[in-house]
Protein backbone atom coordinates (compact mmCIF):
# COMPACT_ATOMS: atom_id res chain seq x y z
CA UNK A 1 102.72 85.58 143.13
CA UNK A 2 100.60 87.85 144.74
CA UNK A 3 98.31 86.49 147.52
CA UNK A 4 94.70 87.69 147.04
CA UNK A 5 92.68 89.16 143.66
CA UNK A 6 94.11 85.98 141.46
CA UNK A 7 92.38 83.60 139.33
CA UNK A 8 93.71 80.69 140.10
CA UNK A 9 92.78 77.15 137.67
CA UNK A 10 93.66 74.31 140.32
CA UNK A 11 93.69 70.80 138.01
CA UNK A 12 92.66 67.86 140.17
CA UNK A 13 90.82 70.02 142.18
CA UNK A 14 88.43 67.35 143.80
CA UNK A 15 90.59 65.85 146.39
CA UNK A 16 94.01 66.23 148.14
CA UNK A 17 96.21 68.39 147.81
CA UNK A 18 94.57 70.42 144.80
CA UNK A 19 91.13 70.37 146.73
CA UNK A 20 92.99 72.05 150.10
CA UNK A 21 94.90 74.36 148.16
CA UNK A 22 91.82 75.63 146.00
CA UNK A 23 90.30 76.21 149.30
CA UNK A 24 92.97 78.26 150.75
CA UNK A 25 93.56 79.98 148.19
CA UNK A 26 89.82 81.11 148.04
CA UNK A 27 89.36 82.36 151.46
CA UNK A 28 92.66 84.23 151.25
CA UNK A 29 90.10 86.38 148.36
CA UNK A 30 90.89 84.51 145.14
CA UNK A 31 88.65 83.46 142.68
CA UNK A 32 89.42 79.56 141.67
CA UNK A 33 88.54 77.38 139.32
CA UNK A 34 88.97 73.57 139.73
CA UNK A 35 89.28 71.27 137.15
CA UNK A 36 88.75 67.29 137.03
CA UNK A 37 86.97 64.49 135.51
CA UNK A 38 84.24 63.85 138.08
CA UNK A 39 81.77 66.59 138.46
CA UNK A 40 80.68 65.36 142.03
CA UNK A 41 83.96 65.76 143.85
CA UNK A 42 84.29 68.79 142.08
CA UNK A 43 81.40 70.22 142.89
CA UNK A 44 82.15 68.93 146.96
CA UNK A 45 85.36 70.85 146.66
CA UNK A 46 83.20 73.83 145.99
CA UNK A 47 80.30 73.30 148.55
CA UNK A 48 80.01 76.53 150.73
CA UNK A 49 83.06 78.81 148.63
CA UNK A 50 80.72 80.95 146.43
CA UNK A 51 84.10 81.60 144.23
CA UNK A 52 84.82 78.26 143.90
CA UNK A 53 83.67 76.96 140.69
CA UNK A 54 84.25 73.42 138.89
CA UNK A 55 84.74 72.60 135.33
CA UNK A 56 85.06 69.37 133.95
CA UNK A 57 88.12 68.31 132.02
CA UNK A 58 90.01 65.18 131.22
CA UNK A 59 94.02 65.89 131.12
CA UNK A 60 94.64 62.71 129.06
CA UNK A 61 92.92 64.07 126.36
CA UNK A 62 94.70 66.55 124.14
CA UNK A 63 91.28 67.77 122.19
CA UNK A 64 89.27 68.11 125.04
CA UNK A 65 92.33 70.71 126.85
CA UNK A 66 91.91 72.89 124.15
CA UNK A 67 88.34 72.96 124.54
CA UNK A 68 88.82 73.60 127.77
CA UNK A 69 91.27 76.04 127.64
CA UNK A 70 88.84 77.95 125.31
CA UNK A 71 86.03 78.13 127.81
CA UNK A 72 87.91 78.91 130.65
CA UNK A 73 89.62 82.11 129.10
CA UNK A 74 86.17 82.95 127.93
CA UNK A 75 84.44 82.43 131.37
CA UNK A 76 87.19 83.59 133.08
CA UNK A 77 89.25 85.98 130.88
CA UNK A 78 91.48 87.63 134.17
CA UNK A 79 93.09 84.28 135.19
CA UNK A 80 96.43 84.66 135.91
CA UNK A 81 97.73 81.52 137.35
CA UNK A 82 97.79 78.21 136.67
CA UNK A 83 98.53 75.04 138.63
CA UNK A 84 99.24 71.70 137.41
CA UNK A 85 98.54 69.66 140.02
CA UNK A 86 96.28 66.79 138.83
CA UNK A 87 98.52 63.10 138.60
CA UNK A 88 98.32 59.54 139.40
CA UNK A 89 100.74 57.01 140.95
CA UNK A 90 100.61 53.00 139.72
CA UNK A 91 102.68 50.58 141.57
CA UNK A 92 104.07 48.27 139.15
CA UNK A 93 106.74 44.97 139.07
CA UNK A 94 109.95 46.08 136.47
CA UNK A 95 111.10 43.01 136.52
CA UNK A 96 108.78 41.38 134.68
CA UNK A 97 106.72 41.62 131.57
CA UNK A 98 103.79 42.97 132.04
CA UNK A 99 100.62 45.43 130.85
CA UNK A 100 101.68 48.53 130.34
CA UNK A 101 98.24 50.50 130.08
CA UNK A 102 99.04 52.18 133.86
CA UNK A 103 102.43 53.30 132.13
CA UNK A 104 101.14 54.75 129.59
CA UNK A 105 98.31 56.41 131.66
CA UNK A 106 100.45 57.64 134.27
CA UNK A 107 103.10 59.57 131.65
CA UNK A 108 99.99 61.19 129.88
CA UNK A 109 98.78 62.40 133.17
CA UNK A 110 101.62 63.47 135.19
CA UNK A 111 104.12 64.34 132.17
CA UNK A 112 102.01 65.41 129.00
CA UNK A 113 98.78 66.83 130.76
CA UNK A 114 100.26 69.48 132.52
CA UNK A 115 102.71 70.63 129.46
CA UNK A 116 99.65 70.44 126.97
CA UNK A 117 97.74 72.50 129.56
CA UNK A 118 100.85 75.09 129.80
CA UNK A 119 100.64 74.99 126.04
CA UNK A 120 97.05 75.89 126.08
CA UNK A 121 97.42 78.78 128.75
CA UNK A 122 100.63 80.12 128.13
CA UNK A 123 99.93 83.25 125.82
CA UNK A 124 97.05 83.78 127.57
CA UNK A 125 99.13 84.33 130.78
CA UNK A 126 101.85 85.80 129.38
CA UNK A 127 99.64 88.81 128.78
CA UNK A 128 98.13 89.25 132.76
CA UNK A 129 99.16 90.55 135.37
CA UNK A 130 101.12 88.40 138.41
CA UNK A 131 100.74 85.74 136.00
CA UNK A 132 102.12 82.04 137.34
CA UNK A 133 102.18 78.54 136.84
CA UNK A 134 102.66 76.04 139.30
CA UNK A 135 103.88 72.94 138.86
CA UNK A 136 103.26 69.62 141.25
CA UNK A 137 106.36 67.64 141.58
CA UNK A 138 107.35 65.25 144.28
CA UNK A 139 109.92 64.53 146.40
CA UNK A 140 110.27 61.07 144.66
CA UNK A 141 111.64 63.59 141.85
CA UNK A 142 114.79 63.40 143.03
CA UNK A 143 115.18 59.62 144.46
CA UNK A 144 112.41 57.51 142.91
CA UNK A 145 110.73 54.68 144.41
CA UNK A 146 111.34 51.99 142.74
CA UNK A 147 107.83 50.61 143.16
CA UNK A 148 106.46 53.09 141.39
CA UNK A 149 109.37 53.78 138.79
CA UNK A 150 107.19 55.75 136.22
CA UNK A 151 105.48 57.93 138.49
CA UNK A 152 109.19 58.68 139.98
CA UNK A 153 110.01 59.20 136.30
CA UNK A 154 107.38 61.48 135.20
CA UNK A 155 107.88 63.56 138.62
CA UNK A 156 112.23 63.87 137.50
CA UNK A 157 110.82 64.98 134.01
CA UNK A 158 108.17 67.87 135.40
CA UNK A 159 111.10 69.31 137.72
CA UNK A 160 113.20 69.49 134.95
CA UNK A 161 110.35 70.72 132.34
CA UNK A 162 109.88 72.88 135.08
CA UNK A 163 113.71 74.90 135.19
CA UNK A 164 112.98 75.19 131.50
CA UNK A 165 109.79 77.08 131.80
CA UNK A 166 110.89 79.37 134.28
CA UNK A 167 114.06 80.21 132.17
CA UNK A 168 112.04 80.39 129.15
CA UNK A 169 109.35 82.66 130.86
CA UNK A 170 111.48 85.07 133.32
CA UNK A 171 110.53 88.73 133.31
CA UNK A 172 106.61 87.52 132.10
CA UNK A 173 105.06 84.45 134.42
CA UNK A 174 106.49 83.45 137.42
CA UNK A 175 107.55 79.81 137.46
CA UNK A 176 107.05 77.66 140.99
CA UNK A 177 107.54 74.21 141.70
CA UNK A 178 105.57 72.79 144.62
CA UNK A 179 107.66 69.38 146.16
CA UNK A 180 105.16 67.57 147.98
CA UNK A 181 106.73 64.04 150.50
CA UNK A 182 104.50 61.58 151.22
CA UNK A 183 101.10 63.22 152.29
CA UNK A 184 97.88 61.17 153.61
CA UNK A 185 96.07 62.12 150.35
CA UNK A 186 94.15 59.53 148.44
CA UNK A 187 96.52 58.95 145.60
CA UNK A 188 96.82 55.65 146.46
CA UNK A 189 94.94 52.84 148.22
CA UNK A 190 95.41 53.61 152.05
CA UNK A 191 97.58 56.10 151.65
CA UNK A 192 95.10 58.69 153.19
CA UNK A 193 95.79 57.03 156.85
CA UNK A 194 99.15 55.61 155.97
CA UNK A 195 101.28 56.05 159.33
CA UNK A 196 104.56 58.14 158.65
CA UNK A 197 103.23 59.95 156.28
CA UNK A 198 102.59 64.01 156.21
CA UNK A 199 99.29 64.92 157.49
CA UNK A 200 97.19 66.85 154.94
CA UNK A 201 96.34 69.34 157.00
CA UNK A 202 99.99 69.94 158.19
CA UNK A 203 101.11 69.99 154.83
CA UNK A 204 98.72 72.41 153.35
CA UNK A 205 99.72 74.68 156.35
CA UNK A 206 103.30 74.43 155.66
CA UNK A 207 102.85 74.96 151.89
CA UNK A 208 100.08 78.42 152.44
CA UNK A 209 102.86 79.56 154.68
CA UNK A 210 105.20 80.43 152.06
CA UNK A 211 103.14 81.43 149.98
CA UNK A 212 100.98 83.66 152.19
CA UNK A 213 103.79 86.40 151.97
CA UNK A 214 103.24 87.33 148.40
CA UNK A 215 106.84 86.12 147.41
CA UNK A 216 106.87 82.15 147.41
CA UNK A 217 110.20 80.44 146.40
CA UNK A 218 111.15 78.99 143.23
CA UNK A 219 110.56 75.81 144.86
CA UNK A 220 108.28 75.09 147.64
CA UNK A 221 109.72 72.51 149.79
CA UNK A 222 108.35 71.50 153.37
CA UNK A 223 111.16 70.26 155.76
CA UNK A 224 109.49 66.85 155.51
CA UNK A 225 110.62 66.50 151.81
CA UNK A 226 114.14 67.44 152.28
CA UNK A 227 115.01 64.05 153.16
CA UNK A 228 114.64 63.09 149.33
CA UNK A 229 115.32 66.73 148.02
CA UNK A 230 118.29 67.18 149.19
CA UNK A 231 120.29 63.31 149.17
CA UNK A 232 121.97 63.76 146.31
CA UNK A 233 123.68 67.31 147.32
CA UNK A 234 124.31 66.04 150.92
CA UNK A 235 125.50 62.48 149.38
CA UNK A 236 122.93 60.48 151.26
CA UNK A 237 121.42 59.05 147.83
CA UNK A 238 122.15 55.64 148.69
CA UNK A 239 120.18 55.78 152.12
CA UNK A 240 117.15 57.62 150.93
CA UNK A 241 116.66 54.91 147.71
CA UNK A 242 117.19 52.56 150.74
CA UNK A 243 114.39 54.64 152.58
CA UNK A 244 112.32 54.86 149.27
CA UNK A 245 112.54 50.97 148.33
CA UNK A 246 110.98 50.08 151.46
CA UNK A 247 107.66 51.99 151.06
């Protein structure tokens, strides 16, 4: 992926990781476009980056991506890369019955919004130049919390969607897989101060550092997330679902 003279469609654009990104990205001369459900965050995101623009969308919504995939290539007909980044996390009790409305929300945002959002893009990219997609994972990908078992699930089931795509795609659109840890965003309730956990800032620096090159890795893994990452192949998976369950 080259570095500047993209168009670049960041979803969940209005906070976190996908606002910091979109805003690196767009001073290192990109043009972005980020994508959410709330205008106002959106359009804070935005505030002061003249190529910066928002767009509404809702990723749980299958009709409304292809109406937004419509407009965008219209508006925007030399994008080149997209990232999914937009998601949720639920904490929720497995061992007992209960509602399972977050479920369901969290696998149509994490899991089927960002593969009916490839699906809307994909022969659209296929046809640019330095064309990519970037997919959002998490370390909890590869040792789940337990706490929040779906989110951990959907995460497993992007990395894996993920491989596919970039097999499926080599030689036309470059495939990467971004691996956040734990980062003081505000995907949770107090997670944006939580102690232990990855400063934004540092993280968005560590992240823009391999990509600022021009030739990013397949996956993009700060040394923070190699704790989880990594367990299984070093055959620590034991301690880090130990490490994991006591979030």
């Amino acid at each position: 992926m080259k570095t500047s003279g993209n168009t670049i469609l960041v979803t969940g654009g209005g906070s976190g990781i996908g606002r910091e990104l979109a805003r690196r990205w767009h001073d290192l001369g990109n043009t972005v476009i980020v994508a959410g459900r709330s205008e106002g965050p959106l359009a804070e995101t935005a505030e002061g980056h003249a190529n910066i623009h928002p767009m509404a969308l809702d990723v749980t919504d299958p009709a409304d991506i292809q109406r937004f995939a419509s407009d965008v290539v219209a508006r925007f007909p030399a994008l080149n890369v997209l990232v999914n980044n937009a998601g949720i996390m639920r904490y929720e009790d497995l061992a007992a019955r209960r509602d399972l409305a977050d479920v369901e929300a969290t696998i149509v945002t994490n899991l089927l919004g960002p593969i009916r959002l490839t699906d809307g893009f994909v022969e659209h990219l296929k046809g640019q130049n330095g064309a990519a997609i970037i997919n959002v994972s998490s370390g909890l990908a590869f040792v789940p919390m337990p706490k929040a078992a779906t989110y951990s699930a959907t995460k497993a089931a992007i990395h894996s969607y993920t491989i596919s795509l970039r097999a499926k795609l080599e030689g036309a659109v470059e495939v990467i897989e971004i691996v956040p840890p734990a980062v003081q965003t505000e995907l949770t309730p107090g997670q944006s101060t939580r102690e232990g956990y990855l400063p934004l800032d540092t993280y968005i620096d560590q992240v823009m550092a391999q990509f600022e090159n021009g030739a990013p890795p397949a996956e993009v893994c700060v040394p923070n997330v190699l704790v989880l990452r990594d367990a299984e192949k070093e055959g620590r998976f034991d301690e880090a679902l130990a490490i994991t369950k006591s979030f």
